[in-house]
C-alpha atoms as a PDB file:
ATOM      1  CA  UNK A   1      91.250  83.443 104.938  1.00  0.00           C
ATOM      2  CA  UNK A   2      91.321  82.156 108.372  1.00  0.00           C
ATOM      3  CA  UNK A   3      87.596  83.637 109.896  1.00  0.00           C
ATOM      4  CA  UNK A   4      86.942  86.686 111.660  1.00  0.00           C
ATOM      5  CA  UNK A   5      88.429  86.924 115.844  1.00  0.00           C
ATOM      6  CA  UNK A   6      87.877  89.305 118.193  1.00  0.00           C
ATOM      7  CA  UNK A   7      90.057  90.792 119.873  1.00  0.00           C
ATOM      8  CA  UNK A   8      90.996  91.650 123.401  1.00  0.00           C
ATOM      9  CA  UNK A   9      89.627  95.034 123.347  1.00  0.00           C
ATOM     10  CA  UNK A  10      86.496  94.356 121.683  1.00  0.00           C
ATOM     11  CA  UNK A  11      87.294  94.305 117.837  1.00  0.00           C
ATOM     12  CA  UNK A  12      86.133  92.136 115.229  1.00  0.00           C
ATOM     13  CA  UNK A  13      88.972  91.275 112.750  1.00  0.00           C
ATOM     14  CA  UNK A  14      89.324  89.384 109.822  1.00  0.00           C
ATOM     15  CA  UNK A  15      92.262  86.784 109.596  1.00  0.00           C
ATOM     16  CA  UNK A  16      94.132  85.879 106.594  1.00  0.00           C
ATOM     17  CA  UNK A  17      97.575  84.446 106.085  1.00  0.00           C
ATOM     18  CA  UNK A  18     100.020  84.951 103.110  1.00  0.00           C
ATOM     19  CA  UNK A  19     103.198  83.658 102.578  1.00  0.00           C
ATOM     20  CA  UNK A  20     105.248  86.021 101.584  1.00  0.00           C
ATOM     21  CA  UNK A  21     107.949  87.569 103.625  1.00  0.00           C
ATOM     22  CA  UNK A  22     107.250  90.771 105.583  1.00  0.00           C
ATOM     23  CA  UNK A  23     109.759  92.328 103.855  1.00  0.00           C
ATOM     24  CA  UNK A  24     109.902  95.259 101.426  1.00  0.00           C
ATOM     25  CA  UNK A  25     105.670  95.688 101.188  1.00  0.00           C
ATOM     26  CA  UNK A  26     105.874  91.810 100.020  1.00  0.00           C
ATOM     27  CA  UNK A  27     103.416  90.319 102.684  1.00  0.00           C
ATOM     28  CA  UNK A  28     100.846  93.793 102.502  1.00  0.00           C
ATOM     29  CA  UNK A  29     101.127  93.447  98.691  1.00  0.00           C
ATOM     30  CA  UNK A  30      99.855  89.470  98.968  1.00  0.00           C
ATOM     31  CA  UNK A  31      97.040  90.570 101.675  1.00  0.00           C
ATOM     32  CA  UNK A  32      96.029  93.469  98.752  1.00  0.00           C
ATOM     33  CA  UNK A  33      96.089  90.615  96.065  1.00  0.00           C
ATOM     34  CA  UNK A  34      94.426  87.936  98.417  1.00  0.00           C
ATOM     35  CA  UNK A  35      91.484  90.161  99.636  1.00  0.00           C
ATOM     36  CA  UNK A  36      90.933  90.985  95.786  1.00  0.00           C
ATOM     37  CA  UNK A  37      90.645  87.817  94.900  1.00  0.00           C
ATOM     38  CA  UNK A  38      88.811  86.715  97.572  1.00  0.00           C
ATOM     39  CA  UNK A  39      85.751  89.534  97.284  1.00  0.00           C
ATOM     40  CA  UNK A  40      86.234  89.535  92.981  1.00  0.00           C
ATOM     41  CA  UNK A  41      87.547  92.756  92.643  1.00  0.00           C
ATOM     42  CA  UNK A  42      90.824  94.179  90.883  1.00  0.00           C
ATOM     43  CA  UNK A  43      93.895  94.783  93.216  1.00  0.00           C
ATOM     44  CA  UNK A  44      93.695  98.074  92.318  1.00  0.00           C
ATOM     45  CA  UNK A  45      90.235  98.555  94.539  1.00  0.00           C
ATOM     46  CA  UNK A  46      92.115  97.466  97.678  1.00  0.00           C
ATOM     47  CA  UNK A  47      94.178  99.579  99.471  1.00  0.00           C
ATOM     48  CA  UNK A  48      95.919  99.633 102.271  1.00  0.00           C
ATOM     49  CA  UNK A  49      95.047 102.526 104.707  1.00  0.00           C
ATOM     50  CA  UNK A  50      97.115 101.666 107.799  1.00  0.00           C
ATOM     51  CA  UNK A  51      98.688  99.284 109.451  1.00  0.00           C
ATOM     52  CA  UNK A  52     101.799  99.011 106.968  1.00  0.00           C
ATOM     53  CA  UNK A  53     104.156  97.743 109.636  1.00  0.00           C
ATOM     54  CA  UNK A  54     101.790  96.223 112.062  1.00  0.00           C
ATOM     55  CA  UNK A  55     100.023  92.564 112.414  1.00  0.00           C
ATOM     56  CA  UNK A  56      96.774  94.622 112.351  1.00  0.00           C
ATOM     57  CA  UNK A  57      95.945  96.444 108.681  1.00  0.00           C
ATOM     58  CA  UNK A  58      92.818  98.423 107.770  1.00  0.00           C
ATOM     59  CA  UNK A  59      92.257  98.160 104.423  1.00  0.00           C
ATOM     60  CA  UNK A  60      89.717  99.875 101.903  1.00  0.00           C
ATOM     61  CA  UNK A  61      87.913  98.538  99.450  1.00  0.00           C
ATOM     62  CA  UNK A  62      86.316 100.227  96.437  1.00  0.00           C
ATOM     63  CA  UNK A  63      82.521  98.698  95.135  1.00  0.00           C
ATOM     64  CA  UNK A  64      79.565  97.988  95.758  1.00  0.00           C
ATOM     65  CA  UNK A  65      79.114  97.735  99.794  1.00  0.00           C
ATOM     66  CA  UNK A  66      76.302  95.770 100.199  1.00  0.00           C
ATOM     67  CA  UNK A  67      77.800  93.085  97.614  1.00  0.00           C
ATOM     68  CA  UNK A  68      81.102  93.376  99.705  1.00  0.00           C
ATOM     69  CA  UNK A  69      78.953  92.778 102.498  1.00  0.00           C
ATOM     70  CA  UNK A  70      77.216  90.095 101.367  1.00  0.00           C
ATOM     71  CA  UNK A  71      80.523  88.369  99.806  1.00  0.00           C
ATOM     72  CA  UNK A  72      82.376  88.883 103.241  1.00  0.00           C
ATOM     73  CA  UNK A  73      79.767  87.518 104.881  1.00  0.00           C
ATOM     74  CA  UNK A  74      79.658  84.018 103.106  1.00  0.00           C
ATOM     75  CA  UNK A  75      83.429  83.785 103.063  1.00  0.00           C
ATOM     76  CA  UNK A  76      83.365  84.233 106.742  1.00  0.00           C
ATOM     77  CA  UNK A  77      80.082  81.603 107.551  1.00  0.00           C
ATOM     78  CA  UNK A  78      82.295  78.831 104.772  1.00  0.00           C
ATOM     79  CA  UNK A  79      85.229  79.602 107.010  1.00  0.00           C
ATOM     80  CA  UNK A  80      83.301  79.371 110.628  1.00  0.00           C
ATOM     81  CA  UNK A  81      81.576  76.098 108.888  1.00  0.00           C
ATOM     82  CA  UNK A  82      85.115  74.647 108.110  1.00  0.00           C
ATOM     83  CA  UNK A  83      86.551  75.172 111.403  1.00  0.00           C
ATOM     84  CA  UNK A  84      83.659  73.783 113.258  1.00  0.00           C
ATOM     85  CA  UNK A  85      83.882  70.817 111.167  1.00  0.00           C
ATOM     86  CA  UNK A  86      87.696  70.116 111.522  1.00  0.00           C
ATOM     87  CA  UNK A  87      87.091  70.689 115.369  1.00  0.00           C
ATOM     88  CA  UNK A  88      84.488  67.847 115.241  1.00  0.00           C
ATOM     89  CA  UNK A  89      87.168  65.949 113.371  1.00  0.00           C
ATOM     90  CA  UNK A  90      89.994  66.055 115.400  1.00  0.00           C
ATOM     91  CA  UNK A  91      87.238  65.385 118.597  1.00  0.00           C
ATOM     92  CA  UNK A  92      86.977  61.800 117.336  1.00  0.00           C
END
């Protein structure tokens, strides 16, 4: 998981990076697995809704919202925190 950007026209996106190949439903199937593990959930609660082919997915994920919420939320401030500590780093 690599933060939340926005993008040019105004959306907020989350940013995560697998390593499997684009290939075959390899790299969406990853993202599913990734996201599930990030927010504690089974694969099977994350599903891809569109964005099969594209850079950009929209994926839905079964629960609890506000504790998806809330879990989002802290991976996204640990992430922001990281970042603005390796920028402070590299400033040195």
């Amino acid at each position: 998981m690599d933060g939340i950007e926005t993008l040019a026209d105004g959306r907020s996106v989350l940013k995560a990076r697998v390593r499997a190949a684009p290939t075959g439903g390899d790299a969406n199937a990853a993202l599913l697995r990734l996201m599930a593990k990030m927010l504690g959930v089974p694969v099977r609660d994350v599903t891809l809704v569109a964005g099969a082919t594209s850079r950009i997915k929209r994926l839905a994920i079964a629960g609890d919202g506000y504790k998806l919420a809330a879990t989002l939320e802290t991976m996204c401030s640990e992430q922001h925190e990281k970042g603005e500590h390796e920028r402070a780093y590299h400033r040195r």
